[in-house]
N, C-alpha and C. Protein backbone atom coordinates (compact mmCIF):
# COMPACT_ATOMS: atom_id res chain seq x y z
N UNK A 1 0.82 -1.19 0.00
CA UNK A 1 0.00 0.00 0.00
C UNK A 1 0.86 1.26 0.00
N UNK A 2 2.00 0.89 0.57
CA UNK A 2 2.86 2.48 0.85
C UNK A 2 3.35 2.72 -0.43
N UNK A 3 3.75 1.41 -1.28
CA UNK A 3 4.28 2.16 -2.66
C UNK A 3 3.37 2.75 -3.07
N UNK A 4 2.24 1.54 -3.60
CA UNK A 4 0.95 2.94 -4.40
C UNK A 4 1.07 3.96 -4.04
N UNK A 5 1.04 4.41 -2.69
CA UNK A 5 0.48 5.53 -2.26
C UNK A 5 1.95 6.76 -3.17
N UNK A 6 2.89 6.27 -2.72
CA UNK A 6 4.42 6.99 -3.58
C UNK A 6 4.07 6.99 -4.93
N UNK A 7 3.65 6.11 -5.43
CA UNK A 7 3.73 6.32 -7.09
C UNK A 7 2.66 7.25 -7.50
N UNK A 8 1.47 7.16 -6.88
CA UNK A 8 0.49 8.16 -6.72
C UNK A 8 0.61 9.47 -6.27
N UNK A 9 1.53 9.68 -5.48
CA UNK A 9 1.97 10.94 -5.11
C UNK A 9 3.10 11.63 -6.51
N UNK A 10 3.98 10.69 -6.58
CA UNK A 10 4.81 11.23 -7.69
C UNK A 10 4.32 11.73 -9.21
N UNK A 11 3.05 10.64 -9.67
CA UNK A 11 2.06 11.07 -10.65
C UNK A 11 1.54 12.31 -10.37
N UNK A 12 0.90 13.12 -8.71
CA UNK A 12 0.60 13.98 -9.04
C UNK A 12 0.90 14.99 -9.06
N UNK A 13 2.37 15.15 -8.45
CA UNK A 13 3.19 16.25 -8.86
C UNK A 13 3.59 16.39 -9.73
N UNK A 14 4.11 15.43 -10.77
CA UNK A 14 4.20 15.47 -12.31
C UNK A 14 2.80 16.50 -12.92
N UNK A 15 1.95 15.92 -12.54
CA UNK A 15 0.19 16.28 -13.22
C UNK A 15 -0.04 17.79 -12.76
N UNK A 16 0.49 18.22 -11.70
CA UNK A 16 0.39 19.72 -11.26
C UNK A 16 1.42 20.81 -11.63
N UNK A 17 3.12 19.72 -11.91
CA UNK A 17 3.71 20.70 -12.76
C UNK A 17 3.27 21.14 -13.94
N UNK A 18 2.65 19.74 -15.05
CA UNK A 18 1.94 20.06 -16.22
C UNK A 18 1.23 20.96 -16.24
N UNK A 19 0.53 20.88 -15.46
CA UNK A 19 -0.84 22.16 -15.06
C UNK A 19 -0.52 23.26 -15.04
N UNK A 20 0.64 23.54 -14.29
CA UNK A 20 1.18 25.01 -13.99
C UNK A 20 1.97 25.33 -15.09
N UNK A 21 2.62 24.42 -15.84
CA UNK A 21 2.96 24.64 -17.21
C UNK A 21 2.11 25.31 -18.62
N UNK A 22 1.35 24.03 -18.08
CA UNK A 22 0.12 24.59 -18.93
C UNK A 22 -0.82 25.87 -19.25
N UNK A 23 -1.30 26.29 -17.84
CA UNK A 23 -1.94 27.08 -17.33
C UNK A 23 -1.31 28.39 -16.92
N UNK A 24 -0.33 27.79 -16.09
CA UNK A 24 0.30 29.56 -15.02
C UNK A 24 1.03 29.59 -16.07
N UNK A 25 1.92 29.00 -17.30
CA UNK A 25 3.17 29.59 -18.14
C UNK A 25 3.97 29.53 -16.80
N UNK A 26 4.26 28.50 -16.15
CA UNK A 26 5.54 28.23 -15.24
C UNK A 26 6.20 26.85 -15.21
N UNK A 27 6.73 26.81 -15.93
CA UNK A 27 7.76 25.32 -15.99
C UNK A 27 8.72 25.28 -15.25
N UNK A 28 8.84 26.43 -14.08
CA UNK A 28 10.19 26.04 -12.60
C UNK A 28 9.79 24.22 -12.48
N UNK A 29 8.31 24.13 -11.54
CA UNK A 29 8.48 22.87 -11.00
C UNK A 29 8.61 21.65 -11.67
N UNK A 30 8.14 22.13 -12.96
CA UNK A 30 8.37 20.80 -14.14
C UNK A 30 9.79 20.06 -14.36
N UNK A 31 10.10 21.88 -14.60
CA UNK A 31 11.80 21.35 -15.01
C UNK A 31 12.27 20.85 -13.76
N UNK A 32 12.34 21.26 -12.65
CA UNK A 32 12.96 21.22 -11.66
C UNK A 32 13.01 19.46 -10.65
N UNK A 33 11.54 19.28 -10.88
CA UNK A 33 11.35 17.76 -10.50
C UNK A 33 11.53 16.95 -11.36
N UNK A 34 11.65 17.10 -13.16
CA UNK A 34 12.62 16.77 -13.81
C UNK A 34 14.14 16.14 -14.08
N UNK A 35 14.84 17.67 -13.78
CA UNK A 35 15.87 17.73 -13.55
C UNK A 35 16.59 16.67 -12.32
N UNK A 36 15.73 16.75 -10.99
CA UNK A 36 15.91 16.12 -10.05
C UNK A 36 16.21 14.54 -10.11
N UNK A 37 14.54 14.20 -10.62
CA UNK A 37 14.57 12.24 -11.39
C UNK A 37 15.93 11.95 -12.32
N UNK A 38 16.43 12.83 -13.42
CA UNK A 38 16.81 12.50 -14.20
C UNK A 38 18.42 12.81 -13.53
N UNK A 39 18.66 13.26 -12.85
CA UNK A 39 20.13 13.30 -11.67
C UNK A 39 19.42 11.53 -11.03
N UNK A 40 19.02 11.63 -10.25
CA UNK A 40 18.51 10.43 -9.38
C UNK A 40 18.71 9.02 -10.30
N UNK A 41 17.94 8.98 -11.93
CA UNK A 41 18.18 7.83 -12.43
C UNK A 41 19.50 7.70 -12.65
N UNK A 42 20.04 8.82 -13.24
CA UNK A 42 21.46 8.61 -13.72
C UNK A 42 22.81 8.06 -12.51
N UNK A 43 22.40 8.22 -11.30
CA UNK A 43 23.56 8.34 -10.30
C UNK A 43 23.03 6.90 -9.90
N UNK A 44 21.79 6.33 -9.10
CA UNK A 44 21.21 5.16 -8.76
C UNK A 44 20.63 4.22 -9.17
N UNK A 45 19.47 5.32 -9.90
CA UNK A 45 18.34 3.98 -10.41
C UNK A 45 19.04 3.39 -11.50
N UNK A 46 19.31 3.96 -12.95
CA UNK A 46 19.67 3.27 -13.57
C UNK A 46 21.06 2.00 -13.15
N UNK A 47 22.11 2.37 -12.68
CA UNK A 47 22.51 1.16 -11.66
C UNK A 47 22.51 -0.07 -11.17
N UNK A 48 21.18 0.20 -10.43
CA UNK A 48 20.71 -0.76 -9.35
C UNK A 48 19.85 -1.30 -10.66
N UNK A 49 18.84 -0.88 -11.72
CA UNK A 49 17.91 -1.47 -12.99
C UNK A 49 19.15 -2.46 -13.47
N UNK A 50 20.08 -1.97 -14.16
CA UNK A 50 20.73 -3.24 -15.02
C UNK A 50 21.07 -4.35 -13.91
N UNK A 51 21.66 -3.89 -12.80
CA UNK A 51 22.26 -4.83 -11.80
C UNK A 51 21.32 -6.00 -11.65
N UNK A 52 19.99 -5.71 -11.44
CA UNK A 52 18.38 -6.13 -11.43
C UNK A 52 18.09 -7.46 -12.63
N UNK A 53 19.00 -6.75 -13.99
CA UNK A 53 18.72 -7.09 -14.79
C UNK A 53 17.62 -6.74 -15.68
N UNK A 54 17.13 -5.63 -15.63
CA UNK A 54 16.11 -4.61 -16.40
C UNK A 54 16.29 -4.43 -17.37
N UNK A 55 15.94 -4.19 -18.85
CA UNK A 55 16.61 -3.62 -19.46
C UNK A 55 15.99 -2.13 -19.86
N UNK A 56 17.30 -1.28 -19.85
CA UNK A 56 17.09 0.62 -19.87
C UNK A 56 16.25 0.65 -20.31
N UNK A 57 15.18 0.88 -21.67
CA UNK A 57 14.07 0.70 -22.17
C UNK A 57 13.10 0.74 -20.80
N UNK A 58 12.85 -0.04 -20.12
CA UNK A 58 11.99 -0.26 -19.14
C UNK A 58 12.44 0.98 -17.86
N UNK A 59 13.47 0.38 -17.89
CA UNK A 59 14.08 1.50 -16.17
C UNK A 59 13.61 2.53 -16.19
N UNK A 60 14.69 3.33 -17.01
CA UNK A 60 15.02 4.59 -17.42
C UNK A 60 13.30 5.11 -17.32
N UNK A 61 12.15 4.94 -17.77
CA UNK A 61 11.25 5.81 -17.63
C UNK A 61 10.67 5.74 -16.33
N UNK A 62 11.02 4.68 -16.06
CA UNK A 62 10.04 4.34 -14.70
C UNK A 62 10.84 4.83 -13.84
N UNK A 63 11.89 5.06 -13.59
CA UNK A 63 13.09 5.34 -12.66
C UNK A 63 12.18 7.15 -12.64
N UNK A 64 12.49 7.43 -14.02
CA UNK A 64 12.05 9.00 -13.70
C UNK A 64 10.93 9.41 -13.62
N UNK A 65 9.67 8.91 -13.74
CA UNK A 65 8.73 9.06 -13.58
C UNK A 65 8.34 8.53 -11.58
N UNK A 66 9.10 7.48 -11.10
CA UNK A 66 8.45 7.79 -9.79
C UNK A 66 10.16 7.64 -8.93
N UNK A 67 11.29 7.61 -9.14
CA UNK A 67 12.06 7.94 -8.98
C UNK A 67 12.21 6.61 -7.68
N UNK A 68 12.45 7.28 -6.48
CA UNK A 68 13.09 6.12 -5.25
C UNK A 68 12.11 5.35 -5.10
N UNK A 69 10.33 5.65 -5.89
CA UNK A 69 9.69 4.71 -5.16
C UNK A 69 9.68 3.79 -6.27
N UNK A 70 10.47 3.76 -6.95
CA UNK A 70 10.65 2.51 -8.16
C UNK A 70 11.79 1.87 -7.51
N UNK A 71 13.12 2.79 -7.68
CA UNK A 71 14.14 1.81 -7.71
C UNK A 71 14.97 1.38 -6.44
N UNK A 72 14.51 2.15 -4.90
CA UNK A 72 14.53 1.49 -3.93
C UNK A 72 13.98 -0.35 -3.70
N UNK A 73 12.61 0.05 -3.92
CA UNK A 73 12.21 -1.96 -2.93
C UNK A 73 12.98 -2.40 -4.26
N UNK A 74 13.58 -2.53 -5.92
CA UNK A 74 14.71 -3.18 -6.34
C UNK A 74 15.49 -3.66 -5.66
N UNK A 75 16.20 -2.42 -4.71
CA UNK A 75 17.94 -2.69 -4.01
C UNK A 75 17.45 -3.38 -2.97
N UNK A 76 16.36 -2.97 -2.17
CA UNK A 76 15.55 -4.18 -0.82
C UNK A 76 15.30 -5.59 -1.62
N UNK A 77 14.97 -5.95 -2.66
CA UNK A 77 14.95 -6.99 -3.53
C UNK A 77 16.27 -7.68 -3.85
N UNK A 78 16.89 -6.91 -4.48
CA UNK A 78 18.27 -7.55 -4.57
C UNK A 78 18.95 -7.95 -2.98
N UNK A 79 18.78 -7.20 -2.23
CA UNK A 79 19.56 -7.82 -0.90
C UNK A 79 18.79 -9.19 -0.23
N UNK A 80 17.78 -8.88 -0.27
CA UNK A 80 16.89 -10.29 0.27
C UNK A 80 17.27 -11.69 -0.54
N UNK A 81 17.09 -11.27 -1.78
CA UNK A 81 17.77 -12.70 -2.83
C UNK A 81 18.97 -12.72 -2.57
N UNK A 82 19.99 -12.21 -1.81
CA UNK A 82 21.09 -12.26 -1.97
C UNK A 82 21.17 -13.78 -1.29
N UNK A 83 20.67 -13.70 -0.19
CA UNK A 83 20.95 -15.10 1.11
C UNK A 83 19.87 -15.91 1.38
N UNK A 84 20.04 -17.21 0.86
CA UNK A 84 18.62 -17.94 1.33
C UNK A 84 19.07 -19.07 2.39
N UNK A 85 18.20 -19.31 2.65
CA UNK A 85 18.47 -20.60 4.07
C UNK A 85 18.75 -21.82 3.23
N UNK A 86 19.62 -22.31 1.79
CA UNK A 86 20.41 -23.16 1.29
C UNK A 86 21.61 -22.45 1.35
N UNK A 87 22.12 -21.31 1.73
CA UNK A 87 23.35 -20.62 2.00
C UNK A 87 23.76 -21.39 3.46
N UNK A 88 23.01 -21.45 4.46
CA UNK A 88 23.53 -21.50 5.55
C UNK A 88 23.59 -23.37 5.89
N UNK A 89 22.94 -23.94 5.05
CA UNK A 89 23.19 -25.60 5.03
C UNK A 89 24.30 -25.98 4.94
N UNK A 90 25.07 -26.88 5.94
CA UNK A 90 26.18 -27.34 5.86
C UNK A 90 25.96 -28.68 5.76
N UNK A 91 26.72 -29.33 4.01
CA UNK A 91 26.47 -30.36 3.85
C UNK A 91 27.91 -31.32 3.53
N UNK A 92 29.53 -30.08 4.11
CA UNK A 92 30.16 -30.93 4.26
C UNK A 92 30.71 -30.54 2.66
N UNK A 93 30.33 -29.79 1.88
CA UNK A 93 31.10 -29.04 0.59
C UNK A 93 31.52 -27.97 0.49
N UNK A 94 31.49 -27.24 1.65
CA UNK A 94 31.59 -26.46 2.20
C UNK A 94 33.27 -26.10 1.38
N UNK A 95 33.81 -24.97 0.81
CA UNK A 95 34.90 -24.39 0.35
C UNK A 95 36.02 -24.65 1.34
N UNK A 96 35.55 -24.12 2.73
CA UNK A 96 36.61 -23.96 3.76
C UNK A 96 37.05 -25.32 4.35
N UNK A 97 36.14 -26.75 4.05
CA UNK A 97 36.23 -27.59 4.30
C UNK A 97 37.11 -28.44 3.36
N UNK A 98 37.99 -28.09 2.41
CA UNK A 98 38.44 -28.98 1.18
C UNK A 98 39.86 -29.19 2.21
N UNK A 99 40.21 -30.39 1.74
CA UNK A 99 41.19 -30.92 1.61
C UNK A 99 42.42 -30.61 0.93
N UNK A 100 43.47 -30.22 1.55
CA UNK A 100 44.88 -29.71 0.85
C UNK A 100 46.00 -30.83 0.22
């Protein structure tokens, strides 16, 4: 529920810069929350997307369109898959266990 609620929030600040673009002739917040995503994909999201295995095509818009609330739970994703409870089974093949 908390993402929706982020991606929904990020849609409507997008939808109110348009507006004020549209309407007031003011593109500060457009460009500006713009500018912001498109720093953000370039330094993280895109990153953490290929690492993911995404391909840019996909990321890249989604990255800037809702920015951390896309490509954060990714990096919470990638760390959780990192270790599963067949990591911690000792069945005696263990690397540290070889024979010299």
């Amino acid at each position: 529920m908390k993402m929706v609620t982020e991606f929904m929030v990020s849609l409507a600040i997008w939808l109110f810069g348009a507006y004020r673009w549209i309407f007031k002739k003011s593109a500060a917040l457009l460009l500006g929350f713009c500018g912001l995503r498109l720093a953000e994909c370039a330094l993280i999201g895109d990153r953490i997307g290929v690492k993911y295995g995404l391909p840019r095509w996909l990321n890249d818009p989604l990255c800037v369109l809702f920015g951390a609330a896309w490509w954060y739970p990714l990096k919470r994703r990638m760390s959780y898959d990192d270790l599963t409870d067949e990591d911690f089974v000792e069945d005696g093949k263990e690397p540290w266990r070889e024979e010299f």
